[in-house]
N, C-alpha and C. Protein backbone atom coordinates (compact mmCIF):
# COMPACT_ATOMS: atom_id res chain seq x y z
N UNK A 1 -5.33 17.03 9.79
CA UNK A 1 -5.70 15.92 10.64
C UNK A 1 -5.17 14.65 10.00
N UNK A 2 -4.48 14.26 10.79
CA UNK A 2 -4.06 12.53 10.36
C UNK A 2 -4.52 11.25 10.49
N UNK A 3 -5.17 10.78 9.67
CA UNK A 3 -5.85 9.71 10.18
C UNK A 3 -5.05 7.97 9.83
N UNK A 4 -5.05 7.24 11.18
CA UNK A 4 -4.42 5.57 11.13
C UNK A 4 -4.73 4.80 10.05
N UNK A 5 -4.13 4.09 10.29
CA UNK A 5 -4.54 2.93 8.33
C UNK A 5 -5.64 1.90 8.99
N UNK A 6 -6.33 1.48 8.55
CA UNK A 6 -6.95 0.86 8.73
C UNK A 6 -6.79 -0.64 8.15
N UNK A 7 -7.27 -1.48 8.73
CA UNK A 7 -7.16 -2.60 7.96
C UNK A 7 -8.51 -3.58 7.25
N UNK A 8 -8.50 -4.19 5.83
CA UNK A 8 -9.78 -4.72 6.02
C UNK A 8 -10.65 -5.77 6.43
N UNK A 9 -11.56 -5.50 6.76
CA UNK A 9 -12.43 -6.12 7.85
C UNK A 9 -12.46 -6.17 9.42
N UNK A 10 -11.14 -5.03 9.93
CA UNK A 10 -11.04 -5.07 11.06
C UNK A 10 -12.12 -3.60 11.29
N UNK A 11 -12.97 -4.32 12.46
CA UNK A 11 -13.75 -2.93 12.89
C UNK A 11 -14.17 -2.58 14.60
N UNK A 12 -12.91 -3.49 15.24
CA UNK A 12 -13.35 -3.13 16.65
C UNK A 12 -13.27 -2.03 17.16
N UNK A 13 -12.04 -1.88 16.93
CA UNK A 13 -11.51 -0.87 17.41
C UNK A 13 -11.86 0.55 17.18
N UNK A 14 -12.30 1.45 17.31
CA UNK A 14 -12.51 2.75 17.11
C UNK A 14 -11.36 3.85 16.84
N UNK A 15 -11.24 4.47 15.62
CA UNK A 15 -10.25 5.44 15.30
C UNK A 15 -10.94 6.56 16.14
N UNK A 16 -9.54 7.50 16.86
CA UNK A 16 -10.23 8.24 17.54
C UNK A 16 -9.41 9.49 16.76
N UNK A 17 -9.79 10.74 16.61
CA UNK A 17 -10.02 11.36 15.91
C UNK A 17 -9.95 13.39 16.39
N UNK A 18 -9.05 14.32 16.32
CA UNK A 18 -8.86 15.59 16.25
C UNK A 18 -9.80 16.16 15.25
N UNK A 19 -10.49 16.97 15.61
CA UNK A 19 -10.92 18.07 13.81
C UNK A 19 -9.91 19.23 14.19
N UNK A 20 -9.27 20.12 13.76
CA UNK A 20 -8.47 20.74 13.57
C UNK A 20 -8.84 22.17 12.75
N UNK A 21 -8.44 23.04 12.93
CA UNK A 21 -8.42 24.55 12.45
C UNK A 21 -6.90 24.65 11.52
N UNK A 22 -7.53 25.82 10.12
CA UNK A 22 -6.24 25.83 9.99
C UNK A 22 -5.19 26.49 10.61
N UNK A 23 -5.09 27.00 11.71
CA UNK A 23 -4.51 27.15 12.43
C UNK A 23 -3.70 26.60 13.48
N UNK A 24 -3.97 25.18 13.35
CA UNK A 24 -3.73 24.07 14.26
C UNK A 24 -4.61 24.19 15.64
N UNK A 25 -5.60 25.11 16.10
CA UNK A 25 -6.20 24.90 16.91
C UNK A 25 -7.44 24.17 16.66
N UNK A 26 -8.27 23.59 18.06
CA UNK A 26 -9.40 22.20 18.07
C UNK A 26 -10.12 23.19 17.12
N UNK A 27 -11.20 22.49 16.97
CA UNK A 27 -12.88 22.79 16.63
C UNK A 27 -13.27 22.50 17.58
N UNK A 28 -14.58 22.91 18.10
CA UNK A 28 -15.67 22.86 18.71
C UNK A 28 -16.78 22.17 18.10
N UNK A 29 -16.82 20.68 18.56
CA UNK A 29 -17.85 20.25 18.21
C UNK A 29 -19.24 20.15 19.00
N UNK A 30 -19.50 20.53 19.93
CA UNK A 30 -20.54 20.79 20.82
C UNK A 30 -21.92 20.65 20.17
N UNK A 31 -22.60 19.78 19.92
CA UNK A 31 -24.11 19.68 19.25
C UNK A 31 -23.87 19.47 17.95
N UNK A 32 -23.18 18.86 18.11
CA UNK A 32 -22.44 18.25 16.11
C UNK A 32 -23.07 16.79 16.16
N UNK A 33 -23.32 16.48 14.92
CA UNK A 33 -23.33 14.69 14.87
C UNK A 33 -22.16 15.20 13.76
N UNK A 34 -21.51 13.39 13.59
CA UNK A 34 -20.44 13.64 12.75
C UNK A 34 -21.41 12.49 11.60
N UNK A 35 -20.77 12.64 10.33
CA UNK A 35 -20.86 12.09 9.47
C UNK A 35 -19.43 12.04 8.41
N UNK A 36 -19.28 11.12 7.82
CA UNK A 36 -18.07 11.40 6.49
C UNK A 36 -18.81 10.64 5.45
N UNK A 37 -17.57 11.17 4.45
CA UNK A 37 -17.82 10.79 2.87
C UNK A 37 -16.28 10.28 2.29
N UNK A 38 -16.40 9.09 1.92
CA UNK A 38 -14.96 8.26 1.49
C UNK A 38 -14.25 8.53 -0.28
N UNK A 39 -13.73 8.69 -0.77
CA UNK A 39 -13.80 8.81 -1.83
C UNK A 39 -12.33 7.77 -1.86
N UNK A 40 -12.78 6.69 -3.17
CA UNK A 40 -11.42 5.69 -3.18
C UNK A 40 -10.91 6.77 -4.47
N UNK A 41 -9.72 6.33 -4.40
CA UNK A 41 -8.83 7.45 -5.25
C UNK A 41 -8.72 6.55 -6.62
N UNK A 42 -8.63 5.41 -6.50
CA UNK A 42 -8.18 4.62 -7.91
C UNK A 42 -9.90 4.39 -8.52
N UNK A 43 -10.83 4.55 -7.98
CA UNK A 43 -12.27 4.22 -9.21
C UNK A 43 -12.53 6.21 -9.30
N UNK A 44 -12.32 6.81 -8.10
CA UNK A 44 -12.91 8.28 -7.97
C UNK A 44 -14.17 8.27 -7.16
N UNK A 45 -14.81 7.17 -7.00
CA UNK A 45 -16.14 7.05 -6.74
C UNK A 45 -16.14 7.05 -4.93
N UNK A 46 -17.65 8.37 -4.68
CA UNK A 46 -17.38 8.58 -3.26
C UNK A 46 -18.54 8.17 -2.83
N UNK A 47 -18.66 7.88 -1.29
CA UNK A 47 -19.68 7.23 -0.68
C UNK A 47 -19.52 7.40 0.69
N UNK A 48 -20.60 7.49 1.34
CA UNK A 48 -20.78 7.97 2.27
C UNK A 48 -20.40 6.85 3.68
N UNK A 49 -19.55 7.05 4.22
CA UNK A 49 -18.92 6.05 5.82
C UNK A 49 -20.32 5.50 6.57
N UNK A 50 -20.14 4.38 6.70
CA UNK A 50 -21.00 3.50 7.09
C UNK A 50 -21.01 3.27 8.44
N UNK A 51 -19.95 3.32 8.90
CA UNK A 51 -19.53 3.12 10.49
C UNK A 51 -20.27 4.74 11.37
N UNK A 52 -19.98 4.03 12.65
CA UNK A 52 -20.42 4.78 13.91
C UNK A 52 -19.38 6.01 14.33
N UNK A 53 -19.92 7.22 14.65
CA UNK A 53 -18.79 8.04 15.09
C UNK A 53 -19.73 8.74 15.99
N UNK A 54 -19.09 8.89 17.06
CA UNK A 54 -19.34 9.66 18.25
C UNK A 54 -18.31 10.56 18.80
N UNK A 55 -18.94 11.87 19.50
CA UNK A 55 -17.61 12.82 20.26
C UNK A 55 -17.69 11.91 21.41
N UNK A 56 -16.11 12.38 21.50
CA UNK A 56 -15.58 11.74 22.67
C UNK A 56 -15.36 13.22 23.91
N UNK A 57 -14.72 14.07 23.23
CA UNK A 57 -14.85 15.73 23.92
C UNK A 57 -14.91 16.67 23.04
N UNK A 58 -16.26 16.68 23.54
CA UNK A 58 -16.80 17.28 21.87
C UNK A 58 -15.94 19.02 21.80
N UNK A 59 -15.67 19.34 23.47
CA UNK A 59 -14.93 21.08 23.08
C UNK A 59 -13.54 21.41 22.68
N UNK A 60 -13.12 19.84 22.49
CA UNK A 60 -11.65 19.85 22.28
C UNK A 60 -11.56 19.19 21.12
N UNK A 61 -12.53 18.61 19.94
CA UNK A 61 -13.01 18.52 18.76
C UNK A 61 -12.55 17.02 18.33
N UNK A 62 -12.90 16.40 19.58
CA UNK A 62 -12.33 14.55 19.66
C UNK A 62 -13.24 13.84 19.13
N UNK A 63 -13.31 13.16 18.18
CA UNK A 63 -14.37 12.20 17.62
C UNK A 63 -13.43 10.84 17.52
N UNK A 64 -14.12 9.68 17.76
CA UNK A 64 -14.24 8.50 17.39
C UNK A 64 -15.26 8.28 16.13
N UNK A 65 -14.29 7.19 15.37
CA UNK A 65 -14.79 6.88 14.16
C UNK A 65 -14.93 5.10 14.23
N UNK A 66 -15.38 4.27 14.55
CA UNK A 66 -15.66 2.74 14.33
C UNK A 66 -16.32 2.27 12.91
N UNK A 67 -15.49 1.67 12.20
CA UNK A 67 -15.63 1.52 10.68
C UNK A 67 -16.63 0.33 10.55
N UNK A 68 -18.05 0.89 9.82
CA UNK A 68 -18.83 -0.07 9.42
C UNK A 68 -18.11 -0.67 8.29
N UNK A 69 -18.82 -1.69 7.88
CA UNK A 69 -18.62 -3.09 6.82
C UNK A 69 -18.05 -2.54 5.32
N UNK A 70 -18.59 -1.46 4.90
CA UNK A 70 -18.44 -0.82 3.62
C UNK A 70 -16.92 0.17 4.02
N UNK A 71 -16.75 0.67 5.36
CA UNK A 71 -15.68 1.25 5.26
C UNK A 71 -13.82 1.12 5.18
N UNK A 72 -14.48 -0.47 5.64
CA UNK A 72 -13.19 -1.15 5.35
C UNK A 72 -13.20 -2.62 4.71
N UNK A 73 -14.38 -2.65 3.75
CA UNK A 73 -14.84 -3.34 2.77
C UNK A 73 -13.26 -4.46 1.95
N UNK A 74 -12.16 -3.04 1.22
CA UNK A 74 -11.50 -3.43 0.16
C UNK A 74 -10.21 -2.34 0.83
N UNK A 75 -8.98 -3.24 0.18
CA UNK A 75 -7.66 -2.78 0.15
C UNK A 75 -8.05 -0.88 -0.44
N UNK A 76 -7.10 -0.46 -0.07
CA UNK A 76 -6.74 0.92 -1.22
C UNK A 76 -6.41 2.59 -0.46
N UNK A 77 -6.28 3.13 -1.34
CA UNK A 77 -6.19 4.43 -0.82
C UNK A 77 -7.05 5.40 -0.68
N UNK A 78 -7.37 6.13 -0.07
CA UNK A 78 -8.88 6.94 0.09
C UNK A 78 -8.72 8.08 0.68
N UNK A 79 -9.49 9.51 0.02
CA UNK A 79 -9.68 10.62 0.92
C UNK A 79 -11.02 10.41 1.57
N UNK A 80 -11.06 11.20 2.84
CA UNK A 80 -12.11 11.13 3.88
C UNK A 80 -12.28 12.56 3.98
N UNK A 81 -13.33 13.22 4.14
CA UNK A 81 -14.06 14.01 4.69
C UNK A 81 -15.24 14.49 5.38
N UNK A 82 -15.18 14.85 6.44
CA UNK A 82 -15.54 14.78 8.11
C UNK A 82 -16.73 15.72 7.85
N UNK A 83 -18.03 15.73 7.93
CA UNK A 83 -18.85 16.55 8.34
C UNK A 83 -19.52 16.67 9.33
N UNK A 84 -20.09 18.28 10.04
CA UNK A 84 -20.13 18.27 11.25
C UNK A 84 -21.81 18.98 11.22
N UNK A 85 -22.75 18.25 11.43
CA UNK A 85 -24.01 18.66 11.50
C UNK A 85 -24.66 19.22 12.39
N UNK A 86 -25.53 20.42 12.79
CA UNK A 86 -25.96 21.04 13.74
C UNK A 86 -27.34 21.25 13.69
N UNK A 87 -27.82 21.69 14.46
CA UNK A 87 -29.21 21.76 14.60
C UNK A 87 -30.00 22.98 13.30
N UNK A 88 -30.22 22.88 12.88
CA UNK A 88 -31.39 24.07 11.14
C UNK A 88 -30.52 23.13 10.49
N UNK A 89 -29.57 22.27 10.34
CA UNK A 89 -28.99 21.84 8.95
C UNK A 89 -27.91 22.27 8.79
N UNK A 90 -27.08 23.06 9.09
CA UNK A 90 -26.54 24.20 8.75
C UNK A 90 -24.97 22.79 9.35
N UNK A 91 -24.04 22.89 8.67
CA UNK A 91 -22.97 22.25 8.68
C UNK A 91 -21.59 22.64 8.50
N UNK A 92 -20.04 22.46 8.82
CA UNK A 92 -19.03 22.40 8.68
C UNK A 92 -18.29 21.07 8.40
N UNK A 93 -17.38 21.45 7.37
CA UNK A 93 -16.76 19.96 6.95
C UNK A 93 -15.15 20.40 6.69
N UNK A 94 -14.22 19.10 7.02
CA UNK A 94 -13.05 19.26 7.19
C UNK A 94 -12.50 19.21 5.74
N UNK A 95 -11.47 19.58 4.98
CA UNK A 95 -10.66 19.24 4.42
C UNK A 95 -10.51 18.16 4.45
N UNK A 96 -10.17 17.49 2.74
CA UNK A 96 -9.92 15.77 2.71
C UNK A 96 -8.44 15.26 3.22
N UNK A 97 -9.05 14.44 4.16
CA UNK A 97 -7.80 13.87 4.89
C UNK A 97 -7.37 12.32 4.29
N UNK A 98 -5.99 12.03 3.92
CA UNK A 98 -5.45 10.96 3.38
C UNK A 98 -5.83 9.60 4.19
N UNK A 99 -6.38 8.55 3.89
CA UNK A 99 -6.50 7.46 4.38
C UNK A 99 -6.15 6.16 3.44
N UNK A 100 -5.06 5.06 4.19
CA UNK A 100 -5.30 3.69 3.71
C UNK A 100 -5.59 2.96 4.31
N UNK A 101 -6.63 2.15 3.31
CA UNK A 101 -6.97 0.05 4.11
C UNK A 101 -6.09 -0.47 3.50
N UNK A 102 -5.43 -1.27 5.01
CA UNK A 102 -4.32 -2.18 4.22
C UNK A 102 -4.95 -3.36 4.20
N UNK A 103 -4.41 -4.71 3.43
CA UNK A 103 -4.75 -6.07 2.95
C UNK A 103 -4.79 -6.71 4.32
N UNK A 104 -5.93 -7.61 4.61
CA UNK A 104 -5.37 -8.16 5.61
C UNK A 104 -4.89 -9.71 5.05
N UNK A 105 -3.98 -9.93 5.71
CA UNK A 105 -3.70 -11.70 5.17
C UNK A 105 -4.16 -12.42 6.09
């Protein structure tokens, strides 16, 4: 899954978002909440995405991601990983996907 660069402090816009099989086919997110976890690559230190994410079609495994304040806080490079929560707890999570915030001037 490929995810857009983001920039910081921009948060209107909503990244919209594939989960993916390794197979290249969707996921099924059907009764999922999504959640992620950011990890900046230059401190190591990970933390949990602050912003809003909602399915958009949840059977074709479409999520929107809208970046709270902490998620596009600071410049840098970052892995992201997508978790997909269901009803007992019981969860699936994506492989870390490459992300940058670029500077804004």
């Amino acid at each position: 899954m490929a995810l857009a660069h983001g920039v910081v402090g921009a948060r209107h816009s909503a990244q919209q978002i594939t989960w993916l099989k390794n197979d290249g086919s969707v996921y099924d997110l059907t009764g999922a909440t999504i959640t992620a976890r950011i990890r900046d690559m230059r401190t190591g230190i990970s933390r949990a995405a602050d912003g809003a994410f909602a399915l958009v079609t949840a059977a074709s495994g479409i999520f929107s991601w809208t970046y709270g304040a902490n998620d596009v806080a600071s410049a840098g490079t970052f892995k992201v990983q997508f978790i997909a929560t269901y009803s007992g707890s019981q969860n699936d999570k994506t492989y870390t996907a490459n992300w940058s915030v670029e500077e804004a001037l």
